[in-house]
Protein backbone atom coordinates (compact mmCIF):
# COMPACT_ATOMS: atom_id res chain seq x y z
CA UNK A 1 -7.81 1.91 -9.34
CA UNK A 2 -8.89 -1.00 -7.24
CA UNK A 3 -9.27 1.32 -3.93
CA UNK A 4 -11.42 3.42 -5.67
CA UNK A 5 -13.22 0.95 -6.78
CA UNK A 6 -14.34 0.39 -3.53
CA UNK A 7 -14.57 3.53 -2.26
CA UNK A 8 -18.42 3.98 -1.21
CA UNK A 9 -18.22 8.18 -1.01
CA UNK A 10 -16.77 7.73 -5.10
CA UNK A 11 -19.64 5.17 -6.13
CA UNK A 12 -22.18 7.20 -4.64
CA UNK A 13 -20.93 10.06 -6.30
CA UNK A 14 -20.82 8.68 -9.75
CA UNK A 15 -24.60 7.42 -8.92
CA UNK A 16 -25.40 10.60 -8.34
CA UNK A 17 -23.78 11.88 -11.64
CA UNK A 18 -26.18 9.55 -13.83
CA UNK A 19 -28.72 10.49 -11.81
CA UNK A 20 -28.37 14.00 -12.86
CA UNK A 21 -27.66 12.92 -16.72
CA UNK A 22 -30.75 10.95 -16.76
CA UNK A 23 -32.75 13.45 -15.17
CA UNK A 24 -31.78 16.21 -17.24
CA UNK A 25 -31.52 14.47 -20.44
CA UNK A 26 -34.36 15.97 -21.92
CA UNK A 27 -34.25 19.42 -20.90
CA UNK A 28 -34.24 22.32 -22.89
CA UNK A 29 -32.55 24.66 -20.45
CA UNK A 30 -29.32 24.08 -21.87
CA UNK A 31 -27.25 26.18 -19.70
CA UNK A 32 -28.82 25.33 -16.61
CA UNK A 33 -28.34 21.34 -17.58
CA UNK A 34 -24.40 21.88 -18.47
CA UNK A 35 -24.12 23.64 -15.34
CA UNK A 36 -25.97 20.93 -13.18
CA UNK A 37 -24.26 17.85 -15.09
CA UNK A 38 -20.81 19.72 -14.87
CA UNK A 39 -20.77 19.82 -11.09
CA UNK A 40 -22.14 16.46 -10.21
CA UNK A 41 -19.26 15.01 -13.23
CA UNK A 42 -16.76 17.21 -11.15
CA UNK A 43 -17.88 15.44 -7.75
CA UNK A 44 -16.75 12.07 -8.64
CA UNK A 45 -13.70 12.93 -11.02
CA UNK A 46 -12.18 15.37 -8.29
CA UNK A 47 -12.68 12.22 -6.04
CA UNK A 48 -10.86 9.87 -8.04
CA UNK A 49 -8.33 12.44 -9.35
CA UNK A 50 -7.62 13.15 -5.23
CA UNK A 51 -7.30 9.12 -4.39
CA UNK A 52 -5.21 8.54 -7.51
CA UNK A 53 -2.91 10.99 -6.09
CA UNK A 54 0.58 10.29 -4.55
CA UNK A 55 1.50 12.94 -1.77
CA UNK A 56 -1.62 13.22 0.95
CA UNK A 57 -1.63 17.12 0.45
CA UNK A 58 -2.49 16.30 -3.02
CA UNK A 59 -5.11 14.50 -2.56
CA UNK A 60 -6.61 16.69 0.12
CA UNK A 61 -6.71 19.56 -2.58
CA UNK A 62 -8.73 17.43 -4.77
CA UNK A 63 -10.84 16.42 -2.04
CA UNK A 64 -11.35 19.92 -1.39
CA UNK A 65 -12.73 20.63 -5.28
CA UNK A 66 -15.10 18.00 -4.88
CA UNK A 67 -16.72 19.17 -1.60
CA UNK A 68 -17.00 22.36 -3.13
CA UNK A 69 -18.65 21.08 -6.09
CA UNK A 70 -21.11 19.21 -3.81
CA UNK A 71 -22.50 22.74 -2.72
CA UNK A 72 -22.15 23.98 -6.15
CA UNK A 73 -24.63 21.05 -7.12
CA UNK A 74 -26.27 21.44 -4.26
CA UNK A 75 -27.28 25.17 -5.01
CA UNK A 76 -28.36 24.36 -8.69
CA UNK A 77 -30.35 21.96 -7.65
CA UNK A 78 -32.24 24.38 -5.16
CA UNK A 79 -32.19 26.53 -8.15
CA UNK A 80 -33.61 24.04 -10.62
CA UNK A 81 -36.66 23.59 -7.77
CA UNK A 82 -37.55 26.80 -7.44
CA UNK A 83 -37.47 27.53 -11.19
CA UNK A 84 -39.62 24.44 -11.84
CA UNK A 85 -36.83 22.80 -13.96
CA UNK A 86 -36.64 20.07 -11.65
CA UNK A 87 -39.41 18.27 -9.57
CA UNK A 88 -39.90 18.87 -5.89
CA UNK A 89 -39.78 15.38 -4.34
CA UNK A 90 -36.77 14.09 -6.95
CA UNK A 91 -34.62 17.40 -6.48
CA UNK A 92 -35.25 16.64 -2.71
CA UNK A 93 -33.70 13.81 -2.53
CA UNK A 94 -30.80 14.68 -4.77
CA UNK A 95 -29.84 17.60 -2.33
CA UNK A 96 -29.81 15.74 0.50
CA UNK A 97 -27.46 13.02 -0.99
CA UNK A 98 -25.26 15.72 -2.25
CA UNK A 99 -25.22 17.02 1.49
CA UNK A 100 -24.46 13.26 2.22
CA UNK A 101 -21.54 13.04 0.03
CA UNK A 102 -20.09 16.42 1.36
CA UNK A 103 -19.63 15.17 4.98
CA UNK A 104 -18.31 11.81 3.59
CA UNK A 105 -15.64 14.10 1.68
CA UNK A 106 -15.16 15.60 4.64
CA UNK A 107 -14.19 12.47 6.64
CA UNK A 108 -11.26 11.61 3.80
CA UNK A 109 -10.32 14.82 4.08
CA UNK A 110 -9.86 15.15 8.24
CA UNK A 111 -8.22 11.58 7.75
CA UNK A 112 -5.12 12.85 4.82
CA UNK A 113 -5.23 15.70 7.16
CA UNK A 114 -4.15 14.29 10.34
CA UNK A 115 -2.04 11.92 8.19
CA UNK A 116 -0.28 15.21 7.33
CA UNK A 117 0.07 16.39 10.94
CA UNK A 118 1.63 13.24 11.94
């Protein structure tokens, strides 16, 4: 657990997560908060379930599951702006660090990927 710890693409990801449960705490679009809160939860879990991982295939899968959450997230929260569930400026700046975490997912995954090749 100690590596993950320290992983900066996982701690930004579980930022994000509060971020989203704080922001959506007091919504009354129920479905559209589960949905939201779901996917940024799956970011970081699917990160740490990847890294906890023993075979590097594994943990590319994983990886894989949590980049595609990122543009799950990353849609709903376009959503949530245009449907005036969400505020302009703040969704903003949650997309773009879902975009951020995405190409840092990317990264681990081309690096267990050449580890693979090797």
């Amino acid at each position: 657990m100690e590596s993950l710890e320290n992983l900066e693409v996982w701690k930004r990801a579980c930022r994000l997560s509060v971020n989203l449960y704080k922001l959506m705490c007091n919504s009354r679009e129920y479905g559209f908060k589960d949905q939201i809160t779901r996917a940024g939860l799956s970011i970081a879990s699917n990160i740490a379930e990847g890294v906890e991982r023993v075979t590097d295939r594994s943990r590319i899968q994983f990886l894989k599951i949590a980049k595609g959450s990122c543009g799950e997230l990353w849609t709903q929260l376009k959503i949530g702006r245009a449907a005036g569930f969400i505020e302009t400026e703040t969704g903003k700046n949650l997309e773009n660090e879902a975009k951020e975490i995405s190409r840092m997912i990317w990264g681990l995954i081309r690096y267990y990927e050449e580890k693979v090749s090797e």
